[in-house]
PDB file of N, CA and C in Angstrom:
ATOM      1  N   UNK A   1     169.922 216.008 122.776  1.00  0.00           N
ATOM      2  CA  UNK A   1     169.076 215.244 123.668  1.00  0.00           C
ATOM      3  C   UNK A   1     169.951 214.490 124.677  1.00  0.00           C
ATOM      4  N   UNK A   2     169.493 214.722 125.637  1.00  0.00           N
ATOM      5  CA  UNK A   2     170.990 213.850 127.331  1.00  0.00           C
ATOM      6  C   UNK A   2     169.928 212.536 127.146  1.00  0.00           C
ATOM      7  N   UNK A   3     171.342 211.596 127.192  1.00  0.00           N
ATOM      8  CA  UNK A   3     170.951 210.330 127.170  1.00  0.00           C
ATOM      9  C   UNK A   3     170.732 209.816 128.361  1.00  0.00           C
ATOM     10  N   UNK A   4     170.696 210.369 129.598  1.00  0.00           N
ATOM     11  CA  UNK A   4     170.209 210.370 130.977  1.00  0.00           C
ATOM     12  C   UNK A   4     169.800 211.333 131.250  1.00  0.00           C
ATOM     13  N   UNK A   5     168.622 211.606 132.099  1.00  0.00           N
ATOM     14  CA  UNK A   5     166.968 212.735 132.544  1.00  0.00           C
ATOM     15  C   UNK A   5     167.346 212.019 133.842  1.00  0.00           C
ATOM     16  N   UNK A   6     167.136 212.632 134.929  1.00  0.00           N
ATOM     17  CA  UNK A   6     166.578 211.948 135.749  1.00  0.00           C
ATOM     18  C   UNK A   6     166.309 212.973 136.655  1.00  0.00           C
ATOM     19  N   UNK A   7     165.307 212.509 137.475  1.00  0.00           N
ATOM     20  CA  UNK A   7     164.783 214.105 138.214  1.00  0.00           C
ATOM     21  C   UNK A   7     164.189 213.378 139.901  1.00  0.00           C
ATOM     22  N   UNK A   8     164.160 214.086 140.737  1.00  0.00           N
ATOM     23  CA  UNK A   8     164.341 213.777 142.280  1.00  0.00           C
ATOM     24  C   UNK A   8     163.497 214.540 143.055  1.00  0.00           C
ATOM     25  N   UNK A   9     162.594 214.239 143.739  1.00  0.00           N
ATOM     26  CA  UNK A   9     161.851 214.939 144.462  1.00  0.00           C
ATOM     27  C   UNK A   9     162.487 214.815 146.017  1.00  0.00           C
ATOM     28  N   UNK A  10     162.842 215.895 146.966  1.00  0.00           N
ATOM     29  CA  UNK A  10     163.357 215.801 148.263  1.00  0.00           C
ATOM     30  C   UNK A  10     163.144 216.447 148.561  1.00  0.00           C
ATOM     31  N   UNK A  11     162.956 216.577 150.091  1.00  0.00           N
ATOM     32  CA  UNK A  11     162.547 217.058 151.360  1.00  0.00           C
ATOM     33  C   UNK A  11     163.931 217.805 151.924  1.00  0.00           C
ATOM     34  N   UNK A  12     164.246 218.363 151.795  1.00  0.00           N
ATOM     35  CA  UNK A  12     165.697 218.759 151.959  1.00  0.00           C
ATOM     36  C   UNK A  12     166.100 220.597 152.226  1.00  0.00           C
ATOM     37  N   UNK A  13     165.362 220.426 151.882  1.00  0.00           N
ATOM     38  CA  UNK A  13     165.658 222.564 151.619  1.00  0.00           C
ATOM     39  C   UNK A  13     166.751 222.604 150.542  1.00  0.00           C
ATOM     40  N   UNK A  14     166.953 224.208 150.030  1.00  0.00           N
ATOM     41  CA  UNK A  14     168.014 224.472 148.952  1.00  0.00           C
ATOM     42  C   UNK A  14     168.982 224.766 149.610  1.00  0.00           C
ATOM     43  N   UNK A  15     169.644 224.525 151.160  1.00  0.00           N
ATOM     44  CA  UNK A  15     170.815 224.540 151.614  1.00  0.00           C
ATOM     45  C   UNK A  15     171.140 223.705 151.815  1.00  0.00           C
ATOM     46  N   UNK A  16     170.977 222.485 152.341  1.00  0.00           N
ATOM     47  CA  UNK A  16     171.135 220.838 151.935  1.00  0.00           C
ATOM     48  C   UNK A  16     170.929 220.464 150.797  1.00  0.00           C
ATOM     49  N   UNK A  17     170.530 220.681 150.345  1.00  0.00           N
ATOM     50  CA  UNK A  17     170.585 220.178 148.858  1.00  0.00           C
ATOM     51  C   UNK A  17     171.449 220.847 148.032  1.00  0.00           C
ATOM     52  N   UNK A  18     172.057 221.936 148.020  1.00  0.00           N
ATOM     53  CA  UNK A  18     173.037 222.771 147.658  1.00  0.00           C
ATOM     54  C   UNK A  18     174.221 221.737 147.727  1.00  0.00           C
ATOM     55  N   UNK A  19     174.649 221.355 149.111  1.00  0.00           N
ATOM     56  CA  UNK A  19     175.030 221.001 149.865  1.00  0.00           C
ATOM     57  C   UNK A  19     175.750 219.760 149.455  1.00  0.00           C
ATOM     58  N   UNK A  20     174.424 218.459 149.411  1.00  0.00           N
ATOM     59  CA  UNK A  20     174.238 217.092 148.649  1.00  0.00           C
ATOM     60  C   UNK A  20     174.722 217.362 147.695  1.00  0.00           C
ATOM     61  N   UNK A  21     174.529 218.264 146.593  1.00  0.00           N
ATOM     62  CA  UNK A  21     175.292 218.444 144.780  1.00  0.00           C
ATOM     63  C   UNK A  21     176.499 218.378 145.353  1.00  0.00           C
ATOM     64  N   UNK A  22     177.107 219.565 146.018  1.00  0.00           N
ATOM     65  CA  UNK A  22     177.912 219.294 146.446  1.00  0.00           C
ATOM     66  C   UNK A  22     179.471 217.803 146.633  1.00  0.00           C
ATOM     67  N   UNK A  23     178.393 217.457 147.150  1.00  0.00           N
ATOM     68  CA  UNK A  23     178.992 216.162 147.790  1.00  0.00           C
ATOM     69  C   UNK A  23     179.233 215.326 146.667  1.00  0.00           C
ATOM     70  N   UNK A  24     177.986 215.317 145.943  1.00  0.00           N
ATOM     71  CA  UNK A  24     177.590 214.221 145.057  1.00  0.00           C
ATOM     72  C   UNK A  24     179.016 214.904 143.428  1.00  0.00           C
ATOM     73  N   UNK A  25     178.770 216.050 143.778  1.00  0.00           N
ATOM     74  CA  UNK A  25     180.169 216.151 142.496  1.00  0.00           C
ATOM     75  C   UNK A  25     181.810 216.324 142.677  1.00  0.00           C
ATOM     76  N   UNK A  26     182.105 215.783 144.699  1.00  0.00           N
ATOM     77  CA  UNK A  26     183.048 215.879 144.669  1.00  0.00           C
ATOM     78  C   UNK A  26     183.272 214.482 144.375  1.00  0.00           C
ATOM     79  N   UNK A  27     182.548 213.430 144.831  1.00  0.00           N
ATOM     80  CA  UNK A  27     182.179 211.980 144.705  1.00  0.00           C
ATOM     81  C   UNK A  27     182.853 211.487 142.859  1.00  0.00           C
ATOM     82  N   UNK A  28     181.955 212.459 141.972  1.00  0.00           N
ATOM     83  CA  UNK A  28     181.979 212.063 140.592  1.00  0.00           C
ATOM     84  C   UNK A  28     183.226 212.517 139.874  1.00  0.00           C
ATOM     85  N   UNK A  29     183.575 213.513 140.825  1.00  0.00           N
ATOM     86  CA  UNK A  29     184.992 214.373 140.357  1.00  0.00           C
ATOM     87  C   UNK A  29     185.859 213.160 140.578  1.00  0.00           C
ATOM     88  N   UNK A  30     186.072 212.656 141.669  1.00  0.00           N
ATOM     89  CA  UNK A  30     186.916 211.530 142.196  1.00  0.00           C
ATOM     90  C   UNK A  30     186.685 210.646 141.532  1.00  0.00           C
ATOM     91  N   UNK A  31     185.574 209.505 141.199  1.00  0.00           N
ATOM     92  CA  UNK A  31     185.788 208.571 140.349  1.00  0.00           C
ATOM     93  C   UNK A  31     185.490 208.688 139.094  1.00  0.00           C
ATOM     94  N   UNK A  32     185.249 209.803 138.440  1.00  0.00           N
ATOM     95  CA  UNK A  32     185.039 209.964 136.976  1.00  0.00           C
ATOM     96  C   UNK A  32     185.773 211.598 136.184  1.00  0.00           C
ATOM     97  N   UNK A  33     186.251 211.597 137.156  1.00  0.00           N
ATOM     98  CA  UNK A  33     187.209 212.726 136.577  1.00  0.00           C
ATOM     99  C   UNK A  33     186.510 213.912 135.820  1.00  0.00           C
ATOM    100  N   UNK A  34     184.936 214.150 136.568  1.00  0.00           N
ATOM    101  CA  UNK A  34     184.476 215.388 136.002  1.00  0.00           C
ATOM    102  C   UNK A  34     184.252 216.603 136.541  1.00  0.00           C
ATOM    103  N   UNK A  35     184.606 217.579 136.010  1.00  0.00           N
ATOM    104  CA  UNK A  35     184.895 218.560 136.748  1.00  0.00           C
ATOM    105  C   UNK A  35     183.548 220.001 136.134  1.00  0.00           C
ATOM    106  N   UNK A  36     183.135 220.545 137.436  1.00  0.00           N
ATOM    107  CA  UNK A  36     181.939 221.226 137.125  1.00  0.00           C
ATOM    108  C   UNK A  36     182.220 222.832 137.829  1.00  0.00           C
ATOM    109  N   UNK A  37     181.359 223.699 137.531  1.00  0.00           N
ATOM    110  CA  UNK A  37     180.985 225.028 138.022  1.00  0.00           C
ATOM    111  C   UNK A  37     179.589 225.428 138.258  1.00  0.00           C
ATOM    112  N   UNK A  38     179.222 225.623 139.301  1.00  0.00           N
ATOM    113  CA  UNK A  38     178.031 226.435 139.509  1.00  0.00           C
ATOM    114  C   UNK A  38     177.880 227.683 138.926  1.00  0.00           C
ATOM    115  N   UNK A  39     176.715 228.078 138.398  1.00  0.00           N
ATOM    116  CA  UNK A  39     175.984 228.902 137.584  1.00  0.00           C
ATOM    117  C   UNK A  39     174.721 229.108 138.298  1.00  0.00           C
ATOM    118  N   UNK A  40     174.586 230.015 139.689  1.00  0.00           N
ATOM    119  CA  UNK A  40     173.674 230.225 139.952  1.00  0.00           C
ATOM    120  C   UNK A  40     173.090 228.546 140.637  1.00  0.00           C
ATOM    121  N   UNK A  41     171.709 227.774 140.852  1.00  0.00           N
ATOM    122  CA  UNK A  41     171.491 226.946 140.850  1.00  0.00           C
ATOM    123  C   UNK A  41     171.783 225.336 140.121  1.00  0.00           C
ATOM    124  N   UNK A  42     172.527 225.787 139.210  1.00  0.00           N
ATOM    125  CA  UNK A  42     172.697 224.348 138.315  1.00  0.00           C
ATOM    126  C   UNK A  42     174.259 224.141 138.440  1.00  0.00           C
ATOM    127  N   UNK A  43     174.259 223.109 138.216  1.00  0.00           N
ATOM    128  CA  UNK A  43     176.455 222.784 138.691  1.00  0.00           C
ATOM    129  C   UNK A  43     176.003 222.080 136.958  1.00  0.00           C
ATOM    130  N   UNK A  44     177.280 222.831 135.930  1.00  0.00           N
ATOM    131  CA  UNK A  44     177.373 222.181 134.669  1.00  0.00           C
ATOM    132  C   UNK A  44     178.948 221.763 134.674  1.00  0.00           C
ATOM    133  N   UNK A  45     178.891 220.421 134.307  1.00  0.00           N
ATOM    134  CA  UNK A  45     179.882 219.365 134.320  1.00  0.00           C
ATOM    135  C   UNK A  45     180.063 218.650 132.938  1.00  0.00           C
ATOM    136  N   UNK A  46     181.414 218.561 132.767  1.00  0.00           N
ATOM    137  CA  UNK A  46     181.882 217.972 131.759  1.00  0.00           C
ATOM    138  C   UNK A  46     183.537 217.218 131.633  1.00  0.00           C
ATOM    139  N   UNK A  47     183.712 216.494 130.982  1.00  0.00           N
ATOM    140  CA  UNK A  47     185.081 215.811 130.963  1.00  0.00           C
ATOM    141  C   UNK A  47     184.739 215.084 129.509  1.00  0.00           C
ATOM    142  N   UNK A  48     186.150 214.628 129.007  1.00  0.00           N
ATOM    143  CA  UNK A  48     185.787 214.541 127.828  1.00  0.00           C
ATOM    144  C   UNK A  48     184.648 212.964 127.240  1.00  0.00           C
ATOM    145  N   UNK A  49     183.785 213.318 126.777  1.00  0.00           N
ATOM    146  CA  UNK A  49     182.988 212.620 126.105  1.00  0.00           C
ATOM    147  C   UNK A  49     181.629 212.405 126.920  1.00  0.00           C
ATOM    148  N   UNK A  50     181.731 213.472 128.421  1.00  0.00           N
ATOM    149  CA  UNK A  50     180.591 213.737 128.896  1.00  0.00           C
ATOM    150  C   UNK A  50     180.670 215.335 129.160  1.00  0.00           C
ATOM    151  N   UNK A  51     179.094 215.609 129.212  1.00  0.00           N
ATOM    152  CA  UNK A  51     178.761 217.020 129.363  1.00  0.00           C
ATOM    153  C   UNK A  51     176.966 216.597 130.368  1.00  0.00           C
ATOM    154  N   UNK A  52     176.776 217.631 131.209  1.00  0.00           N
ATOM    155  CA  UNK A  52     175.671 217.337 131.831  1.00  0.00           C
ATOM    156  C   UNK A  52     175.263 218.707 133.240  1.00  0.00           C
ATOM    157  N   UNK A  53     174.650 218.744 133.688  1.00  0.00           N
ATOM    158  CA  UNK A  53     174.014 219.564 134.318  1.00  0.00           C
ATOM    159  C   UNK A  53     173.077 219.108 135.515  1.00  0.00           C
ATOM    160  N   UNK A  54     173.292 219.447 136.581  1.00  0.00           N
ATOM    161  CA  UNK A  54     172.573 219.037 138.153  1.00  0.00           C
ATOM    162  C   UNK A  54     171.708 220.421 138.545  1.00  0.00           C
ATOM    163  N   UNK A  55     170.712 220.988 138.249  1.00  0.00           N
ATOM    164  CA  UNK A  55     169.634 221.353 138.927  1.00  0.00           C
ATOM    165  C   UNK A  55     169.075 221.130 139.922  1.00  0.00           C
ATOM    166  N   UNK A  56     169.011 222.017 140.769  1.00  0.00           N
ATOM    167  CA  UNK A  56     169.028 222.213 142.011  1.00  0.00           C
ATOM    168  C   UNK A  56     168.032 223.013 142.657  1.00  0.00           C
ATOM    169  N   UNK A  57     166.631 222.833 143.518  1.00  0.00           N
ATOM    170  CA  UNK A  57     165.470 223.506 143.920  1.00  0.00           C
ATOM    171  C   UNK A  57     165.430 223.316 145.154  1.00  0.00           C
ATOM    172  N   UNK A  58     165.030 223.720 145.847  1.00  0.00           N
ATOM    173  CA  UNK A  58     164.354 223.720 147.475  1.00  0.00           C
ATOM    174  C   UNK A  58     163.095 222.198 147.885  1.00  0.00           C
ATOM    175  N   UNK A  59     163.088 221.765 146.371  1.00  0.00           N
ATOM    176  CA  UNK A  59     162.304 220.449 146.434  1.00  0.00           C
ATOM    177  C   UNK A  59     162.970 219.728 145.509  1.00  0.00           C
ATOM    178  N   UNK A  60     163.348 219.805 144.432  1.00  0.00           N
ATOM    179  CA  UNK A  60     164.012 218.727 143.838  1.00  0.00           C
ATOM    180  C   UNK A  60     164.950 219.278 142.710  1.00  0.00           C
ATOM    181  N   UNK A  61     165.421 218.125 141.808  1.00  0.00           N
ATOM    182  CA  UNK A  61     166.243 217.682 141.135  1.00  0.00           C
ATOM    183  C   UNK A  61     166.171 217.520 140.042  1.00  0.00           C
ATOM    184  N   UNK A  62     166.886 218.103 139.156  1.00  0.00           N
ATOM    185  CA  UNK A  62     167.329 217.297 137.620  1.00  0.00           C
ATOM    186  C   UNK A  62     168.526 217.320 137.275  1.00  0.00           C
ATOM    187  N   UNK A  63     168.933 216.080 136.793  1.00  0.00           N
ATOM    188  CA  UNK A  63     169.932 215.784 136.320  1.00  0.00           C
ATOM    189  C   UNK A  63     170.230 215.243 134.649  1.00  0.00           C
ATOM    190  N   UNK A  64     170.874 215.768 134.285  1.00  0.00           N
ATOM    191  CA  UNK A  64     171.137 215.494 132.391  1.00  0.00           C
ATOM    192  C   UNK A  64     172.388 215.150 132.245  1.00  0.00           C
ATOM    193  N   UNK A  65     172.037 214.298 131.463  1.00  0.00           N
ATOM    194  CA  UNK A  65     173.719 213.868 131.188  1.00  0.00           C
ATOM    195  C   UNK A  65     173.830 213.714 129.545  1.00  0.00           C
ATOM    196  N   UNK A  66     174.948 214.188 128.811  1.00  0.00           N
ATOM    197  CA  UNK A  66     174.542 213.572 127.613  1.00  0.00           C
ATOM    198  C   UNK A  66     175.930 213.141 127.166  1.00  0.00           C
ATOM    199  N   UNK A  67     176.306 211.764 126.892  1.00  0.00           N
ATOM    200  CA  UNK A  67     177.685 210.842 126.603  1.00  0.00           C
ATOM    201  C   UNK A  67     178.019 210.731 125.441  1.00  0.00           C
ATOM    202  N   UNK A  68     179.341 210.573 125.312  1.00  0.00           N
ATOM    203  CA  UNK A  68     179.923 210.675 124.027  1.00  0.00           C
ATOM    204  C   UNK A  68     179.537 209.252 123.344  1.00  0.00           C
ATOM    205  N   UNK A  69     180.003 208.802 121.953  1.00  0.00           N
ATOM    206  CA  UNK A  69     179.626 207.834 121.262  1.00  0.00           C
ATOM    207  C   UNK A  69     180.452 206.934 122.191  1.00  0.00           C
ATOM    208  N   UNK A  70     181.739 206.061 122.639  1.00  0.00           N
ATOM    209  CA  UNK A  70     182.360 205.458 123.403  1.00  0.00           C
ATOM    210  C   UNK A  70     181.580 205.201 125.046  1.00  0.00           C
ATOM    211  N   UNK A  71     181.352 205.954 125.208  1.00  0.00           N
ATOM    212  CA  UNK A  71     180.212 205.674 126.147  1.00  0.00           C
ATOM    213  C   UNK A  71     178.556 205.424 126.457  1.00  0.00           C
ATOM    214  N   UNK A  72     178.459 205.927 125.322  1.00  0.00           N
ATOM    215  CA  UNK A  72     176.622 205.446 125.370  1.00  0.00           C
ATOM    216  C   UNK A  72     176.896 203.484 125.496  1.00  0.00           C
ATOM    217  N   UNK A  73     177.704 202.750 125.346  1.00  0.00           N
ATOM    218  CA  UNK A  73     177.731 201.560 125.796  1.00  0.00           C
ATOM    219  C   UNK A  73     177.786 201.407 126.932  1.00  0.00           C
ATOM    220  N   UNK A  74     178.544 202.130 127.460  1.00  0.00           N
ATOM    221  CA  UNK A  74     178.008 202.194 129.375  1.00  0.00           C
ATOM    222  C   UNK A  74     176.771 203.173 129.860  1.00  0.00           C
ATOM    223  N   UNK A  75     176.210 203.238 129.250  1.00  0.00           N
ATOM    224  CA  UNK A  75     175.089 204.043 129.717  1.00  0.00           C
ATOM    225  C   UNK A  75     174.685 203.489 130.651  1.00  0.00           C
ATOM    226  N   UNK A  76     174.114 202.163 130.664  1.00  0.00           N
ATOM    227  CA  UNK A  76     173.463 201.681 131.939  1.00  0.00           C
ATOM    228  C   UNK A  76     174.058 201.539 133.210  1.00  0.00           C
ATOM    229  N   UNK A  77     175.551 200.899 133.072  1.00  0.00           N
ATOM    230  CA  UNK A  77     176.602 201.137 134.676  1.00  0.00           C
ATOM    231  C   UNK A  77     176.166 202.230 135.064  1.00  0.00           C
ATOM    232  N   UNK A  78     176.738 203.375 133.818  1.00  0.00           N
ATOM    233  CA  UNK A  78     176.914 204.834 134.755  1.00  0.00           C
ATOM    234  C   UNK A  78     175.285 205.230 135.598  1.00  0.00           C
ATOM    235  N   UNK A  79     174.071 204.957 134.719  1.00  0.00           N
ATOM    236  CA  UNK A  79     173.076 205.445 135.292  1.00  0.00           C
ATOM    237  C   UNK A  79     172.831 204.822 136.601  1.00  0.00           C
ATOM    238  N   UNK A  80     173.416 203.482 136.844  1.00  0.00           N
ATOM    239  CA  UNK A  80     173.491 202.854 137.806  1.00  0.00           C
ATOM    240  C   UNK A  80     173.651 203.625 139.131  1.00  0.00           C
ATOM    241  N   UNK A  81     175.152 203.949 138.831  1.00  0.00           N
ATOM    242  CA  UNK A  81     176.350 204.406 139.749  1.00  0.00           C
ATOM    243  C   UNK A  81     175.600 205.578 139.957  1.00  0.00           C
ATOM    244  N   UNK A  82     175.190 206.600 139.293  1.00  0.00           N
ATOM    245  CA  UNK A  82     174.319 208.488 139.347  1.00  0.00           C
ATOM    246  C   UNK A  82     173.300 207.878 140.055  1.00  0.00           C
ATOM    247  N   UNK A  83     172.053 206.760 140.102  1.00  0.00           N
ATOM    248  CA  UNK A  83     171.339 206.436 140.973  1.00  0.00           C
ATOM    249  C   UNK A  83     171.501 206.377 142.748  1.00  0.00           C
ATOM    250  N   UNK A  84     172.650 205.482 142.425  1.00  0.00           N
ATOM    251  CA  UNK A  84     173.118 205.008 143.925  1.00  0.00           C
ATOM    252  C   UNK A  84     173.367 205.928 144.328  1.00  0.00           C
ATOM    253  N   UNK A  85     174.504 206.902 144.011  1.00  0.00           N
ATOM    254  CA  UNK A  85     174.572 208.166 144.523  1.00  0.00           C
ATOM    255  C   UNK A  85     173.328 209.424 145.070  1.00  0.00           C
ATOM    256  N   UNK A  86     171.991 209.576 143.471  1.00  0.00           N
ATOM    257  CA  UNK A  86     171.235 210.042 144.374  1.00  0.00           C
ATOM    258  C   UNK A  86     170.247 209.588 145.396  1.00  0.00           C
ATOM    259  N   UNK A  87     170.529 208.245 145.370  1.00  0.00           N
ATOM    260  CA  UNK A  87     169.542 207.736 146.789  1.00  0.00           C
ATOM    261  C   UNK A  87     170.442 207.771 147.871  1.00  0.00           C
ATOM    262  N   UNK A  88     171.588 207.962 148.113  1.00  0.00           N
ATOM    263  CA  UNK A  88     172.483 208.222 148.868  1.00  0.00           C
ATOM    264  C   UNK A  88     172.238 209.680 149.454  1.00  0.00           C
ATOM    265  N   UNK A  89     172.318 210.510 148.681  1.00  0.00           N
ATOM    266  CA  UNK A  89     172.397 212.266 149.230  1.00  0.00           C
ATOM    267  C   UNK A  89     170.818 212.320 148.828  1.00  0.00           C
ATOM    268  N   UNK A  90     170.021 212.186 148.107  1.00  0.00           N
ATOM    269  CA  UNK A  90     168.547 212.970 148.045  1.00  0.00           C
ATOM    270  C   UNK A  90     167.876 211.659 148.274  1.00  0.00           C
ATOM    271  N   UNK A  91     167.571 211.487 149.347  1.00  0.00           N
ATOM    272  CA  UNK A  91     166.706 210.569 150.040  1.00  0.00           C
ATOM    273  C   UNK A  91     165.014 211.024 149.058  1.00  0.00           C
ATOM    274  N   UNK A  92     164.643 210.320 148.496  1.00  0.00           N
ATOM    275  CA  UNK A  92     162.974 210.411 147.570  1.00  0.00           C
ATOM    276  C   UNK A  92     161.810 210.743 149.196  1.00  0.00           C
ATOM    277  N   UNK A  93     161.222 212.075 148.685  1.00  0.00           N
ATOM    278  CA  UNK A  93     160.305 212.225 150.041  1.00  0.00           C
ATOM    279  C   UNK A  93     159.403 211.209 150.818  1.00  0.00           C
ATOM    280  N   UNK A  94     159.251 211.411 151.635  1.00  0.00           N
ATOM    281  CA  UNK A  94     158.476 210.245 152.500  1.00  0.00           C
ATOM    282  C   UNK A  94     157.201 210.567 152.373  1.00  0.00           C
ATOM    283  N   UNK A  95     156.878 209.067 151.783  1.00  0.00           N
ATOM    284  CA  UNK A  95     155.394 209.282 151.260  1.00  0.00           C
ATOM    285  C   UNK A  95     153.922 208.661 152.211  1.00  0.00           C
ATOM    286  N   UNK A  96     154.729 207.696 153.006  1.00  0.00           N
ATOM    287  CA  UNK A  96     154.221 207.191 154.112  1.00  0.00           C
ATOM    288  C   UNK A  96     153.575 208.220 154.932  1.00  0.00           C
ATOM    289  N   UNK A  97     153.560 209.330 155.448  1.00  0.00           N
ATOM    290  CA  UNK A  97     152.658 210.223 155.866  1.00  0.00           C
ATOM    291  C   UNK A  97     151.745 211.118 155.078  1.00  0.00           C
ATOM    292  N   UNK A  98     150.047 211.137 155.232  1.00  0.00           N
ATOM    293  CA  UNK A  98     149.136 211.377 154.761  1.00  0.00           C
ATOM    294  C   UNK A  98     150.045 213.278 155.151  1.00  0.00           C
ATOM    295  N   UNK A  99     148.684 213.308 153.679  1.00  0.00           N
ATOM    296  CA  UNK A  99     148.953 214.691 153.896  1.00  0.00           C
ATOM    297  C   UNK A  99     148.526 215.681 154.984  1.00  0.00           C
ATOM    298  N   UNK A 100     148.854 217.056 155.189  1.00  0.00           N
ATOM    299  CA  UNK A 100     148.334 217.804 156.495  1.00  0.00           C
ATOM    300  C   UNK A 100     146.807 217.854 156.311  1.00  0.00           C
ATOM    301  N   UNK A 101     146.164 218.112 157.175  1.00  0.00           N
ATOM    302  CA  UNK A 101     144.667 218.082 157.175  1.00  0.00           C
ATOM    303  C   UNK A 101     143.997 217.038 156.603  1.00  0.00           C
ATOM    304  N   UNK A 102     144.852 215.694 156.155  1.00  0.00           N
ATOM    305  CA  UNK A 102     143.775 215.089 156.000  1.00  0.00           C
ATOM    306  C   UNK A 102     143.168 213.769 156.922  1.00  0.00           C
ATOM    307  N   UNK A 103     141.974 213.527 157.016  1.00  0.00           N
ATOM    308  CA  UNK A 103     141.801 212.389 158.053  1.00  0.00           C
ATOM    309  C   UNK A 103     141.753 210.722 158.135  1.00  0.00           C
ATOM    310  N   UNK A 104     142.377 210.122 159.140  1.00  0.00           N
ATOM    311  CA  UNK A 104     142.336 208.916 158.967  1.00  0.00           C
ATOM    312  C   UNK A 104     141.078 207.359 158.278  1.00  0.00           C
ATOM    313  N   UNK A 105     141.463 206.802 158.122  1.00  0.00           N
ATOM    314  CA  UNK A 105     140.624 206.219 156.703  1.00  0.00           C
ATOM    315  C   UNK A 105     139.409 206.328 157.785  1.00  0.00           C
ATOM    316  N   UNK A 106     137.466 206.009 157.264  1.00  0.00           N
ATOM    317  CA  UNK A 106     136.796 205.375 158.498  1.00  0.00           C
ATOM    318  C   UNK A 106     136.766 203.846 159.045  1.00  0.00           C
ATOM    319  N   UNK A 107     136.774 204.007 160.210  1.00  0.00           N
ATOM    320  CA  UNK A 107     136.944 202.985 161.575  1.00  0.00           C
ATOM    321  C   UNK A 107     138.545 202.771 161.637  1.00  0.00           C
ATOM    322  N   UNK A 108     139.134 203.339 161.755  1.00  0.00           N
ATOM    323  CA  UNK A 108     139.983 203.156 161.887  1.00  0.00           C
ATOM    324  C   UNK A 108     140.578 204.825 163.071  1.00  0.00           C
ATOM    325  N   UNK A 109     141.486 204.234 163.842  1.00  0.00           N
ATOM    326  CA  UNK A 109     141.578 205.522 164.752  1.00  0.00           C
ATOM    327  C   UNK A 109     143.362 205.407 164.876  1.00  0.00           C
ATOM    328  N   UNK A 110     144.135 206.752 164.784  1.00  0.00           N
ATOM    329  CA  UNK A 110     145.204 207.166 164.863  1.00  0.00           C
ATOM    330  C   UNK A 110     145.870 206.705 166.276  1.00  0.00           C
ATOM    331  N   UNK A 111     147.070 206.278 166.173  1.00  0.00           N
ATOM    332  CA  UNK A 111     148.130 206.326 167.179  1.00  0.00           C
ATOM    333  C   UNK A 111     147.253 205.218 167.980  1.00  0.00           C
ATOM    334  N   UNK A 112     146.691 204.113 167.885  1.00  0.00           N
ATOM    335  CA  UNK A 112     146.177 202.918 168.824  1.00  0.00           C
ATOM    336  C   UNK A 112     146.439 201.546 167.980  1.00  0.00           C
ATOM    337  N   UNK A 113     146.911 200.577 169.192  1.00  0.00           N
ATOM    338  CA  UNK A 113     146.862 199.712 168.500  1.00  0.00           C
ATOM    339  C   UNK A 113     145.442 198.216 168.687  1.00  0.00           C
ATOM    340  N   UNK A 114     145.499 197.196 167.582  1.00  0.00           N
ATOM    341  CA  UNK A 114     144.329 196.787 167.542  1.00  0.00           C
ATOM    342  C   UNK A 114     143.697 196.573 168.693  1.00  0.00           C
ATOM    343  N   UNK A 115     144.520 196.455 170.120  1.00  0.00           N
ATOM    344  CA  UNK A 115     143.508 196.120 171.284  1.00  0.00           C
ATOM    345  C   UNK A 115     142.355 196.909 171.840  1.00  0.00           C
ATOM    346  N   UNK A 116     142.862 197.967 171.235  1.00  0.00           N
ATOM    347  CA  UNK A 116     142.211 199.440 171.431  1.00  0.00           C
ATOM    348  C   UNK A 116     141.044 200.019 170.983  1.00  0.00           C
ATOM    349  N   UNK A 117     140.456 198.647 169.924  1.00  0.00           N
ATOM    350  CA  UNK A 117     139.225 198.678 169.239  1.00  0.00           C
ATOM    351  C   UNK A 117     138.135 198.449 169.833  1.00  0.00           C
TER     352      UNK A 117
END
């Protein structure tokens, strides 16, 4: 069982986001000394007393991590630090725009502002 799940919904395509893993495991390589291989869509990473896996879609994300006994005491830093990072490269989709086809609340009218009532 990975003692970190965490999963990401983005707007990104699977070549940016390819891309972002990328980034995001040369980032972890550098300050955590873990070193990974792609397998098709998933980059599986490990160093000693971690093992984990980055999944990778055309919309989102999962990430697993599962830590050795010496580290499940940092569990929370590290999930910290894997956060910051994915709000850094996988920006969470923008939810602020209604979906396509659908229409604005009633009395209320698009692109005007209140003088316009």
């Amino acid at each position: 069982m990975a003692d970190i799940d965490l999963q990401r919904v983005h707007n990104l395509g699977m070549k940016a986001a390819r891309a972002a893993a990328d980034r995001m495991a040369q980032d972890l390589a550098r300050k955590f000394d873990l070193r990974g291989d792609w397998n098709g869509n998933v980059l599986n990473f490990q160093r000693p007393g971690v093992t984990g896996s980055l999944a990778v879609t055309d919309k989102d994300l999962r990430l697993t991590v599962s830590l050795g006994f010496l580290l499940k005491a940092m569990k929370g830093s590290i999930e910290r630090a894997v956060l910051e990072e994915l709000d850094a490269l996988f920006p969470a989709k923008a939810a602020a725009a209604p979906p396509k086809g659908k229409k604005p609340a009633p009395g209320r009218r698009e692109g005007r502002g209140d003088k316009d009532r």
